[in-house]
Protein backbone atom coordinates (compact mmCIF):
# COMPACT_ATOMS: atom_id res chain seq x y z
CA UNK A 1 88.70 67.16 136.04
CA UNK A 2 89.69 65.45 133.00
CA UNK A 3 91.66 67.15 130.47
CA UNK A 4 89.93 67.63 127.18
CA UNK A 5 92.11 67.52 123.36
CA UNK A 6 94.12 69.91 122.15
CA UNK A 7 92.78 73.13 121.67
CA UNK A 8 89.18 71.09 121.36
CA UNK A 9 86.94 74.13 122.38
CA UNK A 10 88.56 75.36 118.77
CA UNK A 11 86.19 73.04 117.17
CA UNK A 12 83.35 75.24 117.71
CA UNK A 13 82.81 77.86 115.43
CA UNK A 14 80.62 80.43 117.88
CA UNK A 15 83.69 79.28 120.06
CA UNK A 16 86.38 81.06 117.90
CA UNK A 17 84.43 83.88 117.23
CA UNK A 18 83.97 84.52 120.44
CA UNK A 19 87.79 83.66 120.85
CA UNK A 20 88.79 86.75 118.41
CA UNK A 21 86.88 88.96 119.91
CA UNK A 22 87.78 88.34 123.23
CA UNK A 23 91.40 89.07 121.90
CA UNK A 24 90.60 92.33 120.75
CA UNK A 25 88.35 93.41 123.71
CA UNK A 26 91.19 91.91 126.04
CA UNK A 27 93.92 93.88 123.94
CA UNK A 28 91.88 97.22 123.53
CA UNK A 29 91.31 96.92 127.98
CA UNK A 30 95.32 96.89 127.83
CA UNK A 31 96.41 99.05 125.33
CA UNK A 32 94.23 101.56 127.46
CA UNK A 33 96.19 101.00 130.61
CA UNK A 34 99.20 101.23 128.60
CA UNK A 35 98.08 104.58 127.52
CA UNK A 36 96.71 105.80 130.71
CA UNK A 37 99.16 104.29 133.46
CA UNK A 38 102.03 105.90 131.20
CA UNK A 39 100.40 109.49 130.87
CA UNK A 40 99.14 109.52 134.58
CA UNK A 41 102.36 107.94 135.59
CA UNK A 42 104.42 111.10 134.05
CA UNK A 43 101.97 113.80 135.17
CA UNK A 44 101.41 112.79 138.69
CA UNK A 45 104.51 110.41 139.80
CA UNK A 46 102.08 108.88 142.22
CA UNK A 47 102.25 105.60 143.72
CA UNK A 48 99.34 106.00 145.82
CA UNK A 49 97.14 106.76 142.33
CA UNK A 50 98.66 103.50 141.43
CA UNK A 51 97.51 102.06 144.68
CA UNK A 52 93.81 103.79 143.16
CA UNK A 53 94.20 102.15 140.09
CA UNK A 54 94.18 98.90 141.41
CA UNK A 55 91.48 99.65 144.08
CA UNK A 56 89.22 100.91 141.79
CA UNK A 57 89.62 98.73 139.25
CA UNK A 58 88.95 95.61 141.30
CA UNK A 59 86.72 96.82 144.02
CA UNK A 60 83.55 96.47 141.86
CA UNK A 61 84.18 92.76 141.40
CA UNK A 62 84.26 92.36 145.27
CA UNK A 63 80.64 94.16 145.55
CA UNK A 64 79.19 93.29 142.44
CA UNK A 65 80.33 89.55 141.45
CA UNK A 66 77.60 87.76 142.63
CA UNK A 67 74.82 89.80 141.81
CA UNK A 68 76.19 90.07 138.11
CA UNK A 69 76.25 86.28 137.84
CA UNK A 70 72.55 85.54 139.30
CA UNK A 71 71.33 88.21 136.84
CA UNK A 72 73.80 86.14 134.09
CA UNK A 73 72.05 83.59 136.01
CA UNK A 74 68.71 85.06 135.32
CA UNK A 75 68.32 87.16 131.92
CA UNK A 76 70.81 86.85 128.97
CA UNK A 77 74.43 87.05 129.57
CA UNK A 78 74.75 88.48 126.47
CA UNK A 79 73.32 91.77 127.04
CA UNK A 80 74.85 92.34 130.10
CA UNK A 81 78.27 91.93 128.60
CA UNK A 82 77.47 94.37 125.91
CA UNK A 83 76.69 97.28 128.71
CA UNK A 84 80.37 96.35 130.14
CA UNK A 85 81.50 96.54 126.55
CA UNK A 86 79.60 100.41 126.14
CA UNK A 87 81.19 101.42 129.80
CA UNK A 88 84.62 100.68 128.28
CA UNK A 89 84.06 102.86 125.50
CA UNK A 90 83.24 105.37 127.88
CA UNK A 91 86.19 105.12 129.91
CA UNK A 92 88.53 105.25 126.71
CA UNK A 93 86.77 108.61 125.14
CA UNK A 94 86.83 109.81 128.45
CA UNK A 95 91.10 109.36 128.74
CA UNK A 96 90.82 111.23 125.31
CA UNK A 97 88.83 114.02 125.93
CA UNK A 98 91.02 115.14 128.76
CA UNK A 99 94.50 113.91 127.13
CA UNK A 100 93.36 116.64 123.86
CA UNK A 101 92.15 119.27 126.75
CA UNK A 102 94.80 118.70 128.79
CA UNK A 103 92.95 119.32 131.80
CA UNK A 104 93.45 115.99 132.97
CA UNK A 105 93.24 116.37 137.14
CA UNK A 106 93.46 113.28 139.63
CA UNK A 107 89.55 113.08 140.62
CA UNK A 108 88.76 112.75 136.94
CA UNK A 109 91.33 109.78 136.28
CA UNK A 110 89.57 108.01 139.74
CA UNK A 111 86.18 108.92 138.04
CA UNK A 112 87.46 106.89 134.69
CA UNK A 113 89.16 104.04 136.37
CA UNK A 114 86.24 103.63 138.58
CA UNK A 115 84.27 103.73 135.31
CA UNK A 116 86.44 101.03 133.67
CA UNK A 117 86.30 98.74 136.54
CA UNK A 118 82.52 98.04 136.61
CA UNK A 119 83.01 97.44 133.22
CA UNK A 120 85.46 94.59 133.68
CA UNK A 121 82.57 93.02 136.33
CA UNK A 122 79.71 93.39 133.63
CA UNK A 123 81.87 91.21 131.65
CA UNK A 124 84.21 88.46 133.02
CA UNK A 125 81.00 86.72 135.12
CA UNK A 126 78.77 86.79 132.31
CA UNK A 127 81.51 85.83 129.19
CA UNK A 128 82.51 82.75 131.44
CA UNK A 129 78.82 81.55 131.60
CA UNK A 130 78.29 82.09 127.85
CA UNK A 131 81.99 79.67 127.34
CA UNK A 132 79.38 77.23 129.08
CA UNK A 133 76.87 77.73 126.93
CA UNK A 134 79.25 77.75 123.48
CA UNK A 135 81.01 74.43 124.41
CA UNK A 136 79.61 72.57 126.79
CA UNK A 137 81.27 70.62 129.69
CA UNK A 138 83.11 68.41 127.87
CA UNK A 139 85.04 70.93 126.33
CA UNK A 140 85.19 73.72 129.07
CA UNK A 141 88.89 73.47 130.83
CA UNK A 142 89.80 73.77 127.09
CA UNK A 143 87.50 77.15 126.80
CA UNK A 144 88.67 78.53 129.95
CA UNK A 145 92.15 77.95 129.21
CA UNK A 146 92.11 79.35 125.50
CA UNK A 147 90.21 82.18 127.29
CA UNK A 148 93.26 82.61 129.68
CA UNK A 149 95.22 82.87 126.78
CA UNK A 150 93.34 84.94 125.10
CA UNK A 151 93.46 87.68 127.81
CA UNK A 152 97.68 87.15 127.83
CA UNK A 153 97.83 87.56 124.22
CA UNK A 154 95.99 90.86 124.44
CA UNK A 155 98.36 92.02 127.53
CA UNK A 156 100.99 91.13 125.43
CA UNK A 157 99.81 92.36 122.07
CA UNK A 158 98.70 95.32 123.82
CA UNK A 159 102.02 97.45 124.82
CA UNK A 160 103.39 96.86 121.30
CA UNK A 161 99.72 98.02 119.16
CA UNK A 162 99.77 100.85 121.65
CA UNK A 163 103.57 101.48 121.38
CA UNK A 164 102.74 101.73 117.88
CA UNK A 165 99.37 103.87 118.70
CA UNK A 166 101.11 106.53 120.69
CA UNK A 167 104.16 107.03 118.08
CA UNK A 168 101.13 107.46 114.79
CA UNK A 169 98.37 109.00 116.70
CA UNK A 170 99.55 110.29 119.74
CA UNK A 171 98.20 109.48 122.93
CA UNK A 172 95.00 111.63 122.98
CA UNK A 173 93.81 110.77 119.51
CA UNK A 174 95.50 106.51 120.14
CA UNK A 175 93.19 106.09 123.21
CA UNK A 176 89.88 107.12 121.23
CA UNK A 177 91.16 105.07 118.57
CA UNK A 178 91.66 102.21 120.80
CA UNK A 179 87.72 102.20 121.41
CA UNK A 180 87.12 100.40 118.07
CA UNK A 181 88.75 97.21 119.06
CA UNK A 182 85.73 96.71 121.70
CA UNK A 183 83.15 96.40 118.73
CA UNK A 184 83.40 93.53 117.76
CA UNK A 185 82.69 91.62 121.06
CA UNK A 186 79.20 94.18 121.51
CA UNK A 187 78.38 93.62 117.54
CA UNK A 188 79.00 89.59 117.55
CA UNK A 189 76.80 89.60 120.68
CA UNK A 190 74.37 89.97 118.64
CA UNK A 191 74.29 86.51 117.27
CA UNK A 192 75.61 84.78 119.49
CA UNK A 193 74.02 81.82 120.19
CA UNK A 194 71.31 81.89 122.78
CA UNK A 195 71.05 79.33 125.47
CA UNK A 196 68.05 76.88 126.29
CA UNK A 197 65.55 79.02 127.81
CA UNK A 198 64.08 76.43 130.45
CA UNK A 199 67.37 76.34 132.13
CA UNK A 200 67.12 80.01 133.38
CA UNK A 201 63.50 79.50 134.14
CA UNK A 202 64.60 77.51 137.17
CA UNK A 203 66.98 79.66 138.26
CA UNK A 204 66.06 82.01 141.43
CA UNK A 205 65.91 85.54 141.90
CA UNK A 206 68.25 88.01 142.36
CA UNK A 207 68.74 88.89 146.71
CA UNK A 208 71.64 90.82 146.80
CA UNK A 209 73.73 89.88 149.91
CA UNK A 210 71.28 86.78 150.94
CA UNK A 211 72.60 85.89 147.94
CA UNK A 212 76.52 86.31 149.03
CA UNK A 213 75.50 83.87 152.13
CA UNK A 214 73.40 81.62 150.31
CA UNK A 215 76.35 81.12 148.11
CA UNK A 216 79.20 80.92 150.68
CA UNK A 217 77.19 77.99 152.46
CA UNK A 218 76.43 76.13 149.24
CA UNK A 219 80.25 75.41 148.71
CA UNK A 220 80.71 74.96 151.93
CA UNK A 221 80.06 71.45 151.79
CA UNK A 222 82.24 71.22 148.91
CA UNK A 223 85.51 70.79 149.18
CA UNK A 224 87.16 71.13 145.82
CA UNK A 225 84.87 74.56 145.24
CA UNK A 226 86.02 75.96 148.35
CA UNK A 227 89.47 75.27 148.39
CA UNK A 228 89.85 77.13 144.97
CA UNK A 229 87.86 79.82 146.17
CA UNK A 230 90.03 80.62 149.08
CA UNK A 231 93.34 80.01 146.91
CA UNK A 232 91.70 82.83 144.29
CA UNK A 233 90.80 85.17 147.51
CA UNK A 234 94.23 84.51 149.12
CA UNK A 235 96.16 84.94 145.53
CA UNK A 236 94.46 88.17 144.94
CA UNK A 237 94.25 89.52 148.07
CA UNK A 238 98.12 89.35 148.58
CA UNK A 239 99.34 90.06 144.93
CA UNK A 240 96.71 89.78 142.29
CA UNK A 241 98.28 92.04 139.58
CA UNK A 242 98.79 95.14 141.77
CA UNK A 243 102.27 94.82 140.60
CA UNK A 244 101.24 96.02 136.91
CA UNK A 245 100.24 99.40 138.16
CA UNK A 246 103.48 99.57 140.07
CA UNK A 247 105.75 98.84 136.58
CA UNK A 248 106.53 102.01 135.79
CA UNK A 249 108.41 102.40 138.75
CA UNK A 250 109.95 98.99 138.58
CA UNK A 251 111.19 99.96 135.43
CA UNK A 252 112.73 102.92 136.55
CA UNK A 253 114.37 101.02 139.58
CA UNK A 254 115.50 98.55 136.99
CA UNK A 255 117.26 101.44 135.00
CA UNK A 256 117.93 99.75 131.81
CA UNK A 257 117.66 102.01 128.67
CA UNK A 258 114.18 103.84 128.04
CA UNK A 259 112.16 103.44 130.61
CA UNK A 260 109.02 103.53 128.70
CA UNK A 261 111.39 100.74 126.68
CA UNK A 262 111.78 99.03 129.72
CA UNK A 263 107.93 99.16 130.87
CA UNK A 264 106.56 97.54 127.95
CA UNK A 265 109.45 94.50 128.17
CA UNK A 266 108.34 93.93 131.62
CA UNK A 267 104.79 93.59 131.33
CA UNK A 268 105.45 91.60 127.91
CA UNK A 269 107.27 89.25 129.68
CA UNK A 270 104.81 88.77 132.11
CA UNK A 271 101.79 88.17 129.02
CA UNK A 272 104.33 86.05 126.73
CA UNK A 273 104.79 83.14 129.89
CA UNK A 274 101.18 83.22 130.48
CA UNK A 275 100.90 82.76 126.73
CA UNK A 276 103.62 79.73 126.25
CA UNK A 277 101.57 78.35 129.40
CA UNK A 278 97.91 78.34 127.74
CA UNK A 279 99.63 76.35 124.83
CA UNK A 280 101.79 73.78 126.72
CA UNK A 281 98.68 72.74 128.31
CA UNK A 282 96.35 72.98 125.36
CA UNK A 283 98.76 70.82 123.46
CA UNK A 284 99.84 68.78 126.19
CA UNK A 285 96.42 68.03 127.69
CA UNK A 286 97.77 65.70 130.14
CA UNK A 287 98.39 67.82 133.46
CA UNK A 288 95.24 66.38 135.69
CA UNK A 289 93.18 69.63 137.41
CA UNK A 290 93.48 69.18 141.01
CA UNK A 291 92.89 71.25 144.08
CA UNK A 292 96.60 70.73 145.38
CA UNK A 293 98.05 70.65 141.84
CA UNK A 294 96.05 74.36 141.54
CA UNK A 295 97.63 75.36 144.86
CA UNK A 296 101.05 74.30 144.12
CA UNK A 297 101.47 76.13 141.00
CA UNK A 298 100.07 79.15 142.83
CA UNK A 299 103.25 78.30 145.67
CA UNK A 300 105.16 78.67 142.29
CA UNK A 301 104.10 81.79 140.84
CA UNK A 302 104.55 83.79 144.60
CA UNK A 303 108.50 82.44 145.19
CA UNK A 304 108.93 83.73 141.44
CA UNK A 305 107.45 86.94 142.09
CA UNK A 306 109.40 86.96 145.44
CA UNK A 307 112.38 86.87 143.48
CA UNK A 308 111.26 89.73 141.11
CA UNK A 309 111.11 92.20 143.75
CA UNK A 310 114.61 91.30 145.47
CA UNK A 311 116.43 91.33 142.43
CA UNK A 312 118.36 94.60 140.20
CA UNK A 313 119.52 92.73 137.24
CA UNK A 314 117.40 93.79 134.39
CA UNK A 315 117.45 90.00 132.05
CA UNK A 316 116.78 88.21 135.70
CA UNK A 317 113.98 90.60 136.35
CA UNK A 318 112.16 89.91 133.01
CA UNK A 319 112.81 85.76 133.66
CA UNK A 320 111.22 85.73 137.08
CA UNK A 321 108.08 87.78 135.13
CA UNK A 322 107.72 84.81 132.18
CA UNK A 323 107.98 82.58 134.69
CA UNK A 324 105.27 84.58 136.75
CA UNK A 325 103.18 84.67 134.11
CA UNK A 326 103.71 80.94 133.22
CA UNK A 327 102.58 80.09 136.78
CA UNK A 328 99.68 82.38 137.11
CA UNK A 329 97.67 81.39 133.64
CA UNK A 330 97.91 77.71 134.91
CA UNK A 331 97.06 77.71 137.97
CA UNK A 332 94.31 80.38 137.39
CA UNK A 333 92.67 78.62 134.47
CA UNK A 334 92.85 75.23 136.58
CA UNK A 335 90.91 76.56 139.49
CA UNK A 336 88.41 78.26 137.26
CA UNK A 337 87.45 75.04 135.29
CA UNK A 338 87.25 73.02 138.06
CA UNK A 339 84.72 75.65 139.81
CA UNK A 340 82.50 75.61 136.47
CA UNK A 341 82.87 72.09 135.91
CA UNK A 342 81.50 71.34 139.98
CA UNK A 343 79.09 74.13 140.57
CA UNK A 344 75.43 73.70 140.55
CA UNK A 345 73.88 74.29 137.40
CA UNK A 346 70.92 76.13 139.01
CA UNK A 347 73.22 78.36 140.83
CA UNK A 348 75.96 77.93 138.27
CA UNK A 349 76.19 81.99 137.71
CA UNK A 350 76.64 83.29 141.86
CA UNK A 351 78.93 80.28 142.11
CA UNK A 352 81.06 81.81 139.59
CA UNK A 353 80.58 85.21 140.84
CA UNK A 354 81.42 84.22 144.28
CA UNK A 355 84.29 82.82 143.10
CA UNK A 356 85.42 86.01 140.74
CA UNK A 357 84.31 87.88 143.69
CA UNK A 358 87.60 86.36 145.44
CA UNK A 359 89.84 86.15 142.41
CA UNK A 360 88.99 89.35 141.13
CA UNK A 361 87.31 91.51 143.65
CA UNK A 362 89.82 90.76 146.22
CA UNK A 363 92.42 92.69 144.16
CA UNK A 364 91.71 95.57 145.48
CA UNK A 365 92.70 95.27 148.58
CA UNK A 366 96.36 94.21 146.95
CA UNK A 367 96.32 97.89 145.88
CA UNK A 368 97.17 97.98 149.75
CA UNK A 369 99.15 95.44 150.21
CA UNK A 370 101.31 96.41 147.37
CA UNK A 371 100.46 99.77 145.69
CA UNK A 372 99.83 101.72 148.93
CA UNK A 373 102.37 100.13 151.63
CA UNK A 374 105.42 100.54 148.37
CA UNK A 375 104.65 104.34 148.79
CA UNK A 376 105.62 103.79 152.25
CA UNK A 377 108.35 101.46 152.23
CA UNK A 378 108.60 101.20 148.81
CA UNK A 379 107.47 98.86 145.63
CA UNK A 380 110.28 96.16 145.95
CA UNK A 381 109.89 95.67 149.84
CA UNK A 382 106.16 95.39 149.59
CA UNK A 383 105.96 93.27 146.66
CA UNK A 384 108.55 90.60 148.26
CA UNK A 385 107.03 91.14 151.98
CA UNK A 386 102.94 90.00 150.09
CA UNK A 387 104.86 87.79 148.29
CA UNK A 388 106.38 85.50 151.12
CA UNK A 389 103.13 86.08 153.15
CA UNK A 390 101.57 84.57 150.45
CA UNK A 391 103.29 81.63 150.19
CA UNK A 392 102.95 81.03 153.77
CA UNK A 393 99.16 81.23 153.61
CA UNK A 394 99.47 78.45 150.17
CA UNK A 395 101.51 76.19 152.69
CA UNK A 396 98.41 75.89 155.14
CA UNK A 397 95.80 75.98 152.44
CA UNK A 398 97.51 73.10 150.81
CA UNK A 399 97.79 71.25 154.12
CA UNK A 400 94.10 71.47 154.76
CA UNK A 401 93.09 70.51 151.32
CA UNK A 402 95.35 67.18 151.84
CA UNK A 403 93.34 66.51 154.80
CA UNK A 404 90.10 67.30 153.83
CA UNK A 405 91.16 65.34 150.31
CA UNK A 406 92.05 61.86 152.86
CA UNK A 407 89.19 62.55 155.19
């Protein structure tokens, strides 16, 4: 993959308006889990409703993936990521209406993060199809990357606007607020620009599972799609970002101050080394996008999260998290340009769903390994147990992408 110039999907000027309101459709998804984890967190004290959080909020992605990218494949990706964009609002007005009523019960926040999860799959597959379609090949690792960062600077513009949310508004009244930041992406939609038509002419039908299978045994023969498909499936299945649900509790562990103070820190110092990697790269452009440089950063961001969960000193903590962070954008942005960039363009959309499908579907199952085995033997010991496991599975992928790489 070669790298592209600085910041070159910038050039584009449906490119950066897509940019900005990815930023505010990225910060508005995070200032609601801000809002929500905190008020759930304090009412129910449950790490196994964490554990739901993450189930729910990732399982869609496992079942739905692929069909959402051969209908992006299909019919307008556009419209498609506008209904994600409408289920969002949903899911905000909903947290409202029960924050103000105060009959908030656990089945209704499973109903709403259920609700907010298949809104997440109605839009990643689809919005990295249009970043296709806005910049071209040339330009994508650029696009994805800017996109990375774009999703870090709303995590990490998100605890502060809804710090400053909760303290003006108030909760209830913040999180219905919060639902106008998700307009502009469904308004600019609008005119967006609109992709050559004979392309999706070509492009098949929509099978449901034959479509899973067709998919699997397309990139089978491909060596560079499949190894980043199993490092996104092994990534999320072990860790993903389970560990966000569980901050609260981390920050009480951690026992430094506030610890809504503390919460916020944490999961901005996760967001602000994601966001320092997006621009060393964009303004570096000279790290080369391979399958074992992808898997190696990966190795990276598991021993630093290893060391997150073993440790009690509060600065240390939130070090090992930038450094997380830093890790995670770059190999995750590497192995998702270099998917784009080698799938085939008739099948371009359930190649990308199969491959969100593993990134992102495959977090659920971290709500497990993480959210629902730390209510058992707690957050730290089942954050550092995925953790190692997870670098033991990198070790072997590695080794058999070397081989298949000299074979």
């Amino acid at each position: 993959m070669a790298a592209s110039g600085s910041f070159a999907a910038m050039k584009s000027v449906p490119y950066r308006l897509q940019f900005i309101a990815y930023v505010l459709a990225m910060m508005a998804d995070n200032i609601e889990h801000v809002i929500s984890y905190w008020v759930v967190f304090q009412k129910f004290h449950s790490p196994t409703l964490g554990g739901f959080a993450v189930l729910s909020h990732w399982l869609p992605f496992l079942l739905f993936s692929v069909a959402v990218g051969g209908l992006a494949d299909r019919f307008d990706p556009r419209r498609i990521i506008q209904c994600g964009m409408l289920l969002f609002i949903v899911a905000s007005s909903g947290w409202g209406f029960f924050f103000i009523t105060d009959t908030i019960q656990m089945w209704h926040a499973m109903l709403l993060l259920v609700i907010h999860g298949c809104a997440g799959v109605l839009w990643q597959t689809p919005n990295q199809l249009l970043l296709y379609d806005l910049v071209g090949p040339a330009d994508l690792p650029s696009a994805v990357r800017l996109n990375a960062m774009a999703r870090y600077l709303g995590i990490l513009v998100g605890p502060a606007v809804g710090g400053v949310i909760m303290l003006t508004l108030g909760p209830s009244h913040g999180i219905i607020f919060n639902t106008l930041f998700y307009l502009p992406m469904l308004l600019w939609l609008f005119w967006a620009p609109v992709r050559d038509k004979s392309i999706a002419i070509r492009r098949f039908a929509v099978r449901g599972l034959a479509d899973i299978l067709l998919t699997i045994r397309a990139i089978g023969t491909q060596p560079v799609l499949s190894a980043m498909t199993w490092l996104a499936g092994l990534t999320s299945f072990m860790i993903g970002n389970a560990y966000h649900a569980q901050m609260p509790g981390f920050a009480g562990d951690l026992g430094r101050g506030d610890p809504g103070v503390s919460y916020s820190v944490l999961l901005a110092a996760d967001a602000a080394g994601a966001l320092l990697a997006g621009i060393a790269l964009e303004s570096w452009g000279r790290l080369k996008g391979t399958p074992r440089t992808a898997i190696t950063l990966a190795m990276l961001w598991s021993i630093a999260l290893l060391g997150f969960a073993s440790v009690r000193i509060y600065p240390v903590a939130i070090g090992l998290l930038f450094c997380a962070g830093f890790f995670e954008l770059s190999f995750n942005t590497m192995a998702q340009a270099l998917v784009q960039l080698n799938a085939p363009a008739d099948i371009r959309g359930r190649v990308v769903g199969l491959y969100n499908m593993a990134g992102l579907g495959m977090r659920a199952f971290s709500g497990i390994t993480v959210g629902l085995f730390g209510a058992a033997i707690g957050i730290h010991w089942s954050l550092g147990l995925s953790a190692a496991v997870l670098l033991a599975l990198l070790l072997l992928l590695s080794q058999r992408a070397a081989r298949k790489a000299a074979g």
